[in-house]
C-alpha atoms as a PDB file:
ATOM      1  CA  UNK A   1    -217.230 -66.434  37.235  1.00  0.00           C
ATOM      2  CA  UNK A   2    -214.260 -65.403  38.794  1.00  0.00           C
ATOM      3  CA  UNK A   3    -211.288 -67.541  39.471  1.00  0.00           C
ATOM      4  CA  UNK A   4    -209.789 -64.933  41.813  1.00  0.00           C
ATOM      5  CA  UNK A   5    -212.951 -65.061  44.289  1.00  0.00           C
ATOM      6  CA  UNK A   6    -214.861 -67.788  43.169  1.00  0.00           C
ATOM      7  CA  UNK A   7    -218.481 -68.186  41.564  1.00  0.00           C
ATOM      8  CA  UNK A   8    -221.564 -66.185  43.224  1.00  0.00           C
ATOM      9  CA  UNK A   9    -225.054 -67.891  42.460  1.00  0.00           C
ATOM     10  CA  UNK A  10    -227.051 -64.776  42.824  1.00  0.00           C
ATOM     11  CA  UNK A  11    -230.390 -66.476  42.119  1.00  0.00           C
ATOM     12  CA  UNK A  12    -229.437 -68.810  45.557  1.00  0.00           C
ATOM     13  CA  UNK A  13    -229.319 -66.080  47.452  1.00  0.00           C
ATOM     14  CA  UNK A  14    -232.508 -65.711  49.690  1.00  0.00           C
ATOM     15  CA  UNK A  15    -233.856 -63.074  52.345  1.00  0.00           C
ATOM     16  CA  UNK A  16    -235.686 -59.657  53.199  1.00  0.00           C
ATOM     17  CA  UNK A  17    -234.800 -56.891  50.678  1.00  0.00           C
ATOM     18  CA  UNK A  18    -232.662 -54.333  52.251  1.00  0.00           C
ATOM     19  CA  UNK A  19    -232.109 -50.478  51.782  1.00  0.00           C
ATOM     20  CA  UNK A  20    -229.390 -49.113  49.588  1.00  0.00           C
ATOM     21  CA  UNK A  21    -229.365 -45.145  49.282  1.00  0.00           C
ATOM     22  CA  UNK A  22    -233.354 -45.203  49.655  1.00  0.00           C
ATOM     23  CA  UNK A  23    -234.486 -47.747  47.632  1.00  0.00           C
ATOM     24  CA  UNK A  24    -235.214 -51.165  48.039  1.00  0.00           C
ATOM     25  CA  UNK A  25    -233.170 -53.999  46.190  1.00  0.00           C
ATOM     26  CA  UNK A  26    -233.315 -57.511  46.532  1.00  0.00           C
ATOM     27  CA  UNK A  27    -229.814 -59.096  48.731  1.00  0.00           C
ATOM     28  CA  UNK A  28    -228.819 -61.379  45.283  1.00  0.00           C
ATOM     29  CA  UNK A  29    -228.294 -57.790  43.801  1.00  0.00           C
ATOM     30  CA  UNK A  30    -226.355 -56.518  47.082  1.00  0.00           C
ATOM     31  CA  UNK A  31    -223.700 -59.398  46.824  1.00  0.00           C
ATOM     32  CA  UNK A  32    -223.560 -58.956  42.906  1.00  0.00           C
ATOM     33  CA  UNK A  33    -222.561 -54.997  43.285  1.00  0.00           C
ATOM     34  CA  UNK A  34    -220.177 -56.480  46.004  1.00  0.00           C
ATOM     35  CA  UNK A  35    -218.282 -59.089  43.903  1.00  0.00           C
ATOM     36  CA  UNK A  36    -218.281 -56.991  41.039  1.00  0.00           C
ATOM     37  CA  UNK A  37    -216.541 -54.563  42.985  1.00  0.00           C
ATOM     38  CA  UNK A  38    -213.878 -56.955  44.489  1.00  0.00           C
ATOM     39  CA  UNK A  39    -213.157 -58.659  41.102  1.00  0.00           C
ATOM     40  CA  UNK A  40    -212.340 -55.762  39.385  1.00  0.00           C
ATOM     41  CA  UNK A  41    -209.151 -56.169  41.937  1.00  0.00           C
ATOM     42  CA  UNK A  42    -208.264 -59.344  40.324  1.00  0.00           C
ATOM     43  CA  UNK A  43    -205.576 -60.294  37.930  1.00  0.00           C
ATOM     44  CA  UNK A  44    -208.263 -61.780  35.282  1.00  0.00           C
ATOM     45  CA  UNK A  45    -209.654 -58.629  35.637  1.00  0.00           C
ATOM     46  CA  UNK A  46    -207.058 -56.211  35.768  1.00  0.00           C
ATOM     47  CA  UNK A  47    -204.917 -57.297  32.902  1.00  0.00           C
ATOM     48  CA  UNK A  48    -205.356 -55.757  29.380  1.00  0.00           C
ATOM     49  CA  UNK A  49    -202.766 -55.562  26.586  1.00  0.00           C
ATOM     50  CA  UNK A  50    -200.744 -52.515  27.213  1.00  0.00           C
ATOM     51  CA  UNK A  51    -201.073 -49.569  25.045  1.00  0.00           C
ATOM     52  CA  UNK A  52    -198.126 -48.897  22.535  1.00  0.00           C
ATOM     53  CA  UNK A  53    -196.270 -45.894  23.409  1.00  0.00           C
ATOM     54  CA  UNK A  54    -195.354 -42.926  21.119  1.00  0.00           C
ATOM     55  CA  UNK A  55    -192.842 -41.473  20.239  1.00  0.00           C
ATOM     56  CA  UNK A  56    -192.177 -38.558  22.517  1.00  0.00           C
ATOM     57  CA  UNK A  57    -191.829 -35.759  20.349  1.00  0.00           C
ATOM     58  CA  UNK A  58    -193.799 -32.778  21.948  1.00  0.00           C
ATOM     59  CA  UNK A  59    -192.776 -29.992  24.872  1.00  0.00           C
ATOM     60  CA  UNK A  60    -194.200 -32.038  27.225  1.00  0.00           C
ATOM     61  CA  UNK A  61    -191.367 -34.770  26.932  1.00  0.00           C
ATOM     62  CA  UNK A  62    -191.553 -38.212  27.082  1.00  0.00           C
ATOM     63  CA  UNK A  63    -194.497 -40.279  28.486  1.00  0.00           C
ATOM     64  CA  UNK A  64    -193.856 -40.762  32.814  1.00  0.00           C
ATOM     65  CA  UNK A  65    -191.764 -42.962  34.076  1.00  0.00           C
ATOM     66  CA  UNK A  66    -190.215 -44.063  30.347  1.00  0.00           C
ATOM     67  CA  UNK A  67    -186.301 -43.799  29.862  1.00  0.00           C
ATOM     68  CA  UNK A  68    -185.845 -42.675  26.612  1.00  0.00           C
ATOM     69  CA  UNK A  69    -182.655 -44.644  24.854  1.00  0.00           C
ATOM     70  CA  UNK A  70    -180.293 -43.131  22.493  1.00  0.00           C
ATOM     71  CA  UNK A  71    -178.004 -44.695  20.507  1.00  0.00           C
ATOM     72  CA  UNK A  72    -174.337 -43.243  19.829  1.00  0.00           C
ATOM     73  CA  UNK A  73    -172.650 -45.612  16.716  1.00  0.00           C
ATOM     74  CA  UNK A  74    -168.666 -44.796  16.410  1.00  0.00           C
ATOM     75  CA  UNK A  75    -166.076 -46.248  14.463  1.00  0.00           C
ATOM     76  CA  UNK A  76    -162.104 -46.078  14.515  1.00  0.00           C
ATOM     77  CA  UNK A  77    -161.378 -42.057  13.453  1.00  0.00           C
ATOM     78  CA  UNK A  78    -164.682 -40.571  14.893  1.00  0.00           C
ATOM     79  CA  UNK A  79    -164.400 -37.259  15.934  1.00  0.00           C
ATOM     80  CA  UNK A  80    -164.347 -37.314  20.092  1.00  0.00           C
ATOM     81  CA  UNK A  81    -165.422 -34.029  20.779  1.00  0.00           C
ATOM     82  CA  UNK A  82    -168.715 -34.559  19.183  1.00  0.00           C
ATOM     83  CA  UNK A  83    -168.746 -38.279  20.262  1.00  0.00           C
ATOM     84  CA  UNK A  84    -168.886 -36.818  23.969  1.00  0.00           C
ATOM     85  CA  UNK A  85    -171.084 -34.311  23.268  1.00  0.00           C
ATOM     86  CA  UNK A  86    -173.633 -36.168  22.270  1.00  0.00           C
ATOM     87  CA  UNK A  87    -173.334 -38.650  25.203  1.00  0.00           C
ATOM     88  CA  UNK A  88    -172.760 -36.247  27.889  1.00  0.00           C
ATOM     89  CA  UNK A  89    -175.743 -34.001  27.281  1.00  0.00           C
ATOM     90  CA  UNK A  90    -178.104 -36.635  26.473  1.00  0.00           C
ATOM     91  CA  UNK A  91    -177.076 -38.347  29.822  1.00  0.00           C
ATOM     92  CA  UNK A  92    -177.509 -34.822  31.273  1.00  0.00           C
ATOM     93  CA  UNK A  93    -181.432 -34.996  30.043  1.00  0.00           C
ATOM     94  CA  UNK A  94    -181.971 -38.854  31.698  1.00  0.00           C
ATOM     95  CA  UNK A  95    -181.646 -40.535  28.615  1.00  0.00           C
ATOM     96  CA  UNK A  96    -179.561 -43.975  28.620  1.00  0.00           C
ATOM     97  CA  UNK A  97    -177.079 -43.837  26.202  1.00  0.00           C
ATOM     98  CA  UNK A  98    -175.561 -46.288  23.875  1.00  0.00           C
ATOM     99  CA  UNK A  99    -172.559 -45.847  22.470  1.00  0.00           C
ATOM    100  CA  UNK A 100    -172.182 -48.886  19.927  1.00  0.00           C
ATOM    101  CA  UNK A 101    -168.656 -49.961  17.955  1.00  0.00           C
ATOM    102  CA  UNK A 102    -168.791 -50.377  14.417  1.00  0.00           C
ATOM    103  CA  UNK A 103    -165.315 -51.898  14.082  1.00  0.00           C
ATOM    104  CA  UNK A 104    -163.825 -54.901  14.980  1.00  0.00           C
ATOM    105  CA  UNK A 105    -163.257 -54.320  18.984  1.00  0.00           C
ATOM    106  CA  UNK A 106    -165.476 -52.452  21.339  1.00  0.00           C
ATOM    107  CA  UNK A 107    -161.893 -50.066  22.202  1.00  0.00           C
ATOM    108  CA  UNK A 108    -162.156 -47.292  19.093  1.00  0.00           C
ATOM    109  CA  UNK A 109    -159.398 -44.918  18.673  1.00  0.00           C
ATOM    110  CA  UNK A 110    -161.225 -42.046  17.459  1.00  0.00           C
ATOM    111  CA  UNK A 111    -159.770 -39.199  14.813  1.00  0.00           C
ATOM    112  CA  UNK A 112    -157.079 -37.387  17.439  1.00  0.00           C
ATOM    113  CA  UNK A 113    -155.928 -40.725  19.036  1.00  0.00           C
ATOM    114  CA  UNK A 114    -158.249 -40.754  22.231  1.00  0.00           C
ATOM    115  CA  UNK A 115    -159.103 -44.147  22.852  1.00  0.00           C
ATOM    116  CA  UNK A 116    -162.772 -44.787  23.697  1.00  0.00           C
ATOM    117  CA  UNK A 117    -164.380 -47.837  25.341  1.00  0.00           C
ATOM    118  CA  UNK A 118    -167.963 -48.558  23.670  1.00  0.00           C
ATOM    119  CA  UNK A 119    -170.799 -50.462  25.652  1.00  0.00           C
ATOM    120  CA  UNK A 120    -171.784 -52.691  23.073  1.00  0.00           C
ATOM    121  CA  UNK A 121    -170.905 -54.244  19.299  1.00  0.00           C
ATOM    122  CA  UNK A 122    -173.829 -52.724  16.768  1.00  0.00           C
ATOM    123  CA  UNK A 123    -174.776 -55.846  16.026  1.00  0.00           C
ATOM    124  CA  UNK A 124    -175.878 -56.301  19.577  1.00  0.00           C
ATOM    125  CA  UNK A 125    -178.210 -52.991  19.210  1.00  0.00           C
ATOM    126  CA  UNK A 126    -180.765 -54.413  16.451  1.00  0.00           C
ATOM    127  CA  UNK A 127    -183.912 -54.735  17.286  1.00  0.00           C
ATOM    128  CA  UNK A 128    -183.862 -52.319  19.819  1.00  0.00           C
ATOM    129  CA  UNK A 129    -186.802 -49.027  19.443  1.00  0.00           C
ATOM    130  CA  UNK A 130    -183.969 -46.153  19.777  1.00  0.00           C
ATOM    131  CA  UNK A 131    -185.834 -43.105  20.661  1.00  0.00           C
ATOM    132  CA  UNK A 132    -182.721 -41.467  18.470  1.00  0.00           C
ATOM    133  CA  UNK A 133    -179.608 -42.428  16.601  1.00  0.00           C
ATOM    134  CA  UNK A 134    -177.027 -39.594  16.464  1.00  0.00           C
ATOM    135  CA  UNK A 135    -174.263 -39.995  14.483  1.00  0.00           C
ATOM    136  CA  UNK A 136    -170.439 -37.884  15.181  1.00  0.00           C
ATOM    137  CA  UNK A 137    -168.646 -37.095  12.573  1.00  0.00           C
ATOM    138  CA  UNK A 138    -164.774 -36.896  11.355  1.00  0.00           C
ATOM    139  CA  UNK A 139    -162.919 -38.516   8.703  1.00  0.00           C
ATOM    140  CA  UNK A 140    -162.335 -41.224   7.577  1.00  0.00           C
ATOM    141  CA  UNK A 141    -164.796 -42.285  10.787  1.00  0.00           C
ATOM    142  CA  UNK A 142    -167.911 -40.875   8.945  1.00  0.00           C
ATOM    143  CA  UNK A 143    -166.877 -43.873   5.560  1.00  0.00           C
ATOM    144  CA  UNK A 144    -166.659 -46.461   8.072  1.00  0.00           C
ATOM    145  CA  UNK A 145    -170.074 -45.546   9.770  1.00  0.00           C
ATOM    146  CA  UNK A 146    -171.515 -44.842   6.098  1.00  0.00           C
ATOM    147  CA  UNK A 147    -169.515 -48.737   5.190  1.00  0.00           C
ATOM    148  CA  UNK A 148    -171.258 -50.475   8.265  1.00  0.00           C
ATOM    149  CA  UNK A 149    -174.053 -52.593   6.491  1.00  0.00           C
ATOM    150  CA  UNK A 150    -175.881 -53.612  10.120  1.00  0.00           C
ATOM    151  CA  UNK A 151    -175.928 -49.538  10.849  1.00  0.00           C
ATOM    152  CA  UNK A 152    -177.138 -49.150   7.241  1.00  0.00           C
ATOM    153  CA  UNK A 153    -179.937 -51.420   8.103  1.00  0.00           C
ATOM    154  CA  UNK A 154    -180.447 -49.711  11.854  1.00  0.00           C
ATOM    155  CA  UNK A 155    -180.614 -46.345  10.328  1.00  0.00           C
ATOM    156  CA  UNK A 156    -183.115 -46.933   7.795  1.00  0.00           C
ATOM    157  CA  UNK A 157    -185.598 -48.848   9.791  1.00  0.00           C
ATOM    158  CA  UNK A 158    -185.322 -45.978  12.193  1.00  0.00           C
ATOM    159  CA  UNK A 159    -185.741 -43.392   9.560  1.00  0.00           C
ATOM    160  CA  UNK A 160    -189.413 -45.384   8.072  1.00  0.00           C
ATOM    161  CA  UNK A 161    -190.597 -45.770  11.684  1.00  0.00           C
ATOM    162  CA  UNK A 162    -190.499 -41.829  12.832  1.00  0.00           C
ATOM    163  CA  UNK A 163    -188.384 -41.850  15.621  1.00  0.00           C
ATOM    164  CA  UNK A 164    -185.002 -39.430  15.264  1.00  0.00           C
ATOM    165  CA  UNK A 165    -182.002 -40.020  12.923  1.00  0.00           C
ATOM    166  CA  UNK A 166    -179.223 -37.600  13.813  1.00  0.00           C
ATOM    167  CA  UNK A 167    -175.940 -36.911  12.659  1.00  0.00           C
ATOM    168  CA  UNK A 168    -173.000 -34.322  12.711  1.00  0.00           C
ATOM    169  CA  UNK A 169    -170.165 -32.615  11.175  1.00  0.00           C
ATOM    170  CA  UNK A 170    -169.451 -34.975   7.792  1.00  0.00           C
ATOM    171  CA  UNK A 171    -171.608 -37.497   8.734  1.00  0.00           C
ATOM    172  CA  UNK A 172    -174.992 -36.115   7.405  1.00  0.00           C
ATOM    173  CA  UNK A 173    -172.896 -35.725   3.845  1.00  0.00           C
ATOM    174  CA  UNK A 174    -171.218 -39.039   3.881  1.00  0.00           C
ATOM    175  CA  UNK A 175    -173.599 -41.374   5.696  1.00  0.00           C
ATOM    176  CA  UNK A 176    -176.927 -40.159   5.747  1.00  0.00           C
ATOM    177  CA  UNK A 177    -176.892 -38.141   1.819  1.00  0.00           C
ATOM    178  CA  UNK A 178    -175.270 -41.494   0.772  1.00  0.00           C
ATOM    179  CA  UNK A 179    -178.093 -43.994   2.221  1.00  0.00           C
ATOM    180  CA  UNK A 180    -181.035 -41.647   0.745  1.00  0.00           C
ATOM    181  CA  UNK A 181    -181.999 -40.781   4.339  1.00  0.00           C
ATOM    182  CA  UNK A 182    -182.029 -36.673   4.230  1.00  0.00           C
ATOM    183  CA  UNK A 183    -185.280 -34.957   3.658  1.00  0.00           C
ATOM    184  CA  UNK A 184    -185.225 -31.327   1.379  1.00  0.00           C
ATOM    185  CA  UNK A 185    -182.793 -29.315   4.228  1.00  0.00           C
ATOM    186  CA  UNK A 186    -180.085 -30.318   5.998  1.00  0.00           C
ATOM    187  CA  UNK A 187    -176.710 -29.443   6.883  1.00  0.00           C
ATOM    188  CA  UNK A 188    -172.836 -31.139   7.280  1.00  0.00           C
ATOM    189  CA  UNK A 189    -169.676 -29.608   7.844  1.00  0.00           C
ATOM    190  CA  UNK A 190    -169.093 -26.368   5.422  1.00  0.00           C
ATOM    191  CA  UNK A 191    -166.210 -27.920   3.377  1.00  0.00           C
ATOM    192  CA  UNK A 192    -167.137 -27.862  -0.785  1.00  0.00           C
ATOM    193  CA  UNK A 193    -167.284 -31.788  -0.921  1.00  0.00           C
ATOM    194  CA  UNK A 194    -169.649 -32.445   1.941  1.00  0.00           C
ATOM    195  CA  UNK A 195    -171.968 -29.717   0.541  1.00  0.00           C
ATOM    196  CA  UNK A 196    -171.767 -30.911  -2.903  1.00  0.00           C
ATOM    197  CA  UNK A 197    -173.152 -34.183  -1.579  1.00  0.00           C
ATOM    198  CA  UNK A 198    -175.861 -32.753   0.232  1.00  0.00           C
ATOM    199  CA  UNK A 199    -176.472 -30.731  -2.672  1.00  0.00           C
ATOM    200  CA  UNK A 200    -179.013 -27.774  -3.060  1.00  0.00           C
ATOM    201  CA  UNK A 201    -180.413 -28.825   0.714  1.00  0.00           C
ATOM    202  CA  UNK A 202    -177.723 -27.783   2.644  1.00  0.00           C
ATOM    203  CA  UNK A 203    -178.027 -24.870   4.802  1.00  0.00           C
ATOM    204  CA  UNK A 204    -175.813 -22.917   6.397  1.00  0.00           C
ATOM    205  CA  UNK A 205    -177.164 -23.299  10.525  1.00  0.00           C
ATOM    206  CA  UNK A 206    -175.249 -24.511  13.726  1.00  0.00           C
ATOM    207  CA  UNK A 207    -178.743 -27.683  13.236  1.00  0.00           C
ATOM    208  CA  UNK A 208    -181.292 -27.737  10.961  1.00  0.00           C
ATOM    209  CA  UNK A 209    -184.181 -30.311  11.962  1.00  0.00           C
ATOM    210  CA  UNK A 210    -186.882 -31.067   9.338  1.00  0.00           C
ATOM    211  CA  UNK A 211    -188.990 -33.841   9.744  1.00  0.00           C
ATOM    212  CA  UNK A 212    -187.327 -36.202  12.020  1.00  0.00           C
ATOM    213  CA  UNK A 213    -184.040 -35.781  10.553  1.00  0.00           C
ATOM    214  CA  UNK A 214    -181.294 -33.424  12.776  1.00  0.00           C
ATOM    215  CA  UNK A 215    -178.372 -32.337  11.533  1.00  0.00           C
ATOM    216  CA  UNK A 216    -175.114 -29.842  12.392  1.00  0.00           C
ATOM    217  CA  UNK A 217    -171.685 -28.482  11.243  1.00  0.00           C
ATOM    218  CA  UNK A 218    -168.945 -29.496  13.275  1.00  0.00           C
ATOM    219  CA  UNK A 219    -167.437 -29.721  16.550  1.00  0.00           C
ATOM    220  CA  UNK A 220    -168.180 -25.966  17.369  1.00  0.00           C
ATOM    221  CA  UNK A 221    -171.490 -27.114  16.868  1.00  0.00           C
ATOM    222  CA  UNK A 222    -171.712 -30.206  18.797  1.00  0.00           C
ATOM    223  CA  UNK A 223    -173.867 -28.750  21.948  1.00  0.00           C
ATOM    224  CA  UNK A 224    -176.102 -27.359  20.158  1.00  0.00           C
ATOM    225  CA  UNK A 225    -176.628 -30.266  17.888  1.00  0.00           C
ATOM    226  CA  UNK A 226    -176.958 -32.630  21.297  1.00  0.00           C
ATOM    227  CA  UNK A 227    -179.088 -29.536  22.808  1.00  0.00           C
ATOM    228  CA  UNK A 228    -181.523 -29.879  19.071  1.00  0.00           C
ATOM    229  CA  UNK A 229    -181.877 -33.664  20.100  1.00  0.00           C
ATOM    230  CA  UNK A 230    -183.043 -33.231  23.577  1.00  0.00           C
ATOM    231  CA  UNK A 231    -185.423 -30.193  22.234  1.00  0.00           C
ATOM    232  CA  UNK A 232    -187.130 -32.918  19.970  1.00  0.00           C
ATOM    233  CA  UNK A 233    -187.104 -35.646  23.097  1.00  0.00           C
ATOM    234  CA  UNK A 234    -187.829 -33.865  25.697  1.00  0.00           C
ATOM    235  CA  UNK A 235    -189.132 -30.311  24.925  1.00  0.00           C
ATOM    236  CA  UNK A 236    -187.721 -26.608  24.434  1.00  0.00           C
ATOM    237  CA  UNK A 237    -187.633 -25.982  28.359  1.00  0.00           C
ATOM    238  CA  UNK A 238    -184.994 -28.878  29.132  1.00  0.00           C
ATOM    239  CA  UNK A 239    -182.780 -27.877  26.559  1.00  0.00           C
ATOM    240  CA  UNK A 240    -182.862 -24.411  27.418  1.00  0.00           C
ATOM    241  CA  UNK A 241    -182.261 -25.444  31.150  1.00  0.00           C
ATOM    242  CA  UNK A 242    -179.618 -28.127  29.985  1.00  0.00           C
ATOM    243  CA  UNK A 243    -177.995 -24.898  28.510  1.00  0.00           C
ATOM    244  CA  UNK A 244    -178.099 -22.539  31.160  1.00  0.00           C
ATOM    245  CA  UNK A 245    -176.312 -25.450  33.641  1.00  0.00           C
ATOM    246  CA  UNK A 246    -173.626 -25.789  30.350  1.00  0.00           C
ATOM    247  CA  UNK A 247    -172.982 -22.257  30.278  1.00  0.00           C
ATOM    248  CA  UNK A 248    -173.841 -21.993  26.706  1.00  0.00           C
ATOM    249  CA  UNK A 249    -177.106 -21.637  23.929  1.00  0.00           C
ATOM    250  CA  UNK A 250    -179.418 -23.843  21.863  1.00  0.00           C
ATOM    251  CA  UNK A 251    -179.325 -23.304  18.569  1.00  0.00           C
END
């Protein structure tokens, strides 16, 4: 039965047998090939639970017609050169990007006194499947992202579930080292303290990615830590086109 076309009694169906590519079938079977073809036009038909999608992780980028989202947290005294970074060459690859407030307005004034307008609260961006979080850096920015219990939370679930944690400059020493989320390499800005608290990881590289963990140096680094994400997103050939149009190399 089909509620789209209606019900076909094929056994009512009466008359002379006819020819269907040279062989000789009875008409019930004629209209049965007929409506089965129709009915698989339906919406009874037609509709299946959808597939989950994966993570896009390989060269061949992300699955067609998917925006990949990224999420940018900052908090008052985040460093703004890697804050824009981040959002500008992400943008540049056709992801939508987030860039989230974790303090008490969405208007942060970040570590040299530019004043930046974020999209949403964090709070607002639970429960949302971030294809990456990316972290700036800059002090004391990097404490208040590490102090941010609903980021915590965000950054942990995303860690267990695969999909990319990212950070830069101090915050892979102060946020991620301090919430257990670094795998055995990784790197932070080069000063003694942030390398103490990474520990006998850290490695001296513009990024270092190992497992779905990214990390980078500074704001010298900042394109090619943005470059690194949209390598792992999207594949080695955007970034490397992405840095042609920048004037400038992945890492």
């Amino acid at each position: 039965m089909c509620s789209y076309h209606g019900i076909v009694r094929l056994d009512s169906i009466k008359g002379p047998a006819v020819d269907i590519m040279g062989k000789r079938a009875r008409p019930g079977l004629v209209v049965g090939l007929v409506a089965a073809v129709l009915c698989s036009q339906c919406p009874a038909f037609s509709s299946r639970t959808p597939r989950a999608t994966r993570v896009p992780r390989a060269a061949s980028g992300p699955s067609e017609g998917r925006v990949l989202r990224v999420l940018v947290p900052i908090a008052e005294d985040s460093e703004e050169i890697e804050t824009a970074c981040i959002t500008d060459v992400l943008t540049r690859a056709g992801a939508e990007v987030t860039v989230a407030s974790c303090s008490e307005a969405l208007q942060v004034r970040m570590s040299r006194g530019l004043k930046v307008v974020a999209d949403k609260d964090i709070s607002d961006c639970k429960g949302v499947a971030w294809d990456a979080i990316a972290l700036p850096g800059g002090m004391p920015g990097a404490e208040h992202l590490r102090d941010n219990q609903v980021l915590k939370e965000m950054l942990q679930e995303q860690k267990l579930s695969g999909r990319l944690t990212c950070a830069v400059c101090a915050s892979p020493a102060v946020v991620f080292a301090q919430h257990g989320l670094l795998e055995s390499s990784a790197t932070c800005y080069p000063a003694p303290k942030f390398k103490e608290m990474v520990g006998s990881s850290w490695k001296d590289a513009q990024a270092v990615v190992d497992g779905n963990v990214i990390t980078s140096q500074g704001p010298g680094t900042s394109l090619q830590f943005a470059l690194k994400i949209v390598e792992e997103l999207y594949g080695k050939d955007k970034a490397e086109e992405l840095a042609q149009q920048m004037v400038t190399k992945t890492a």
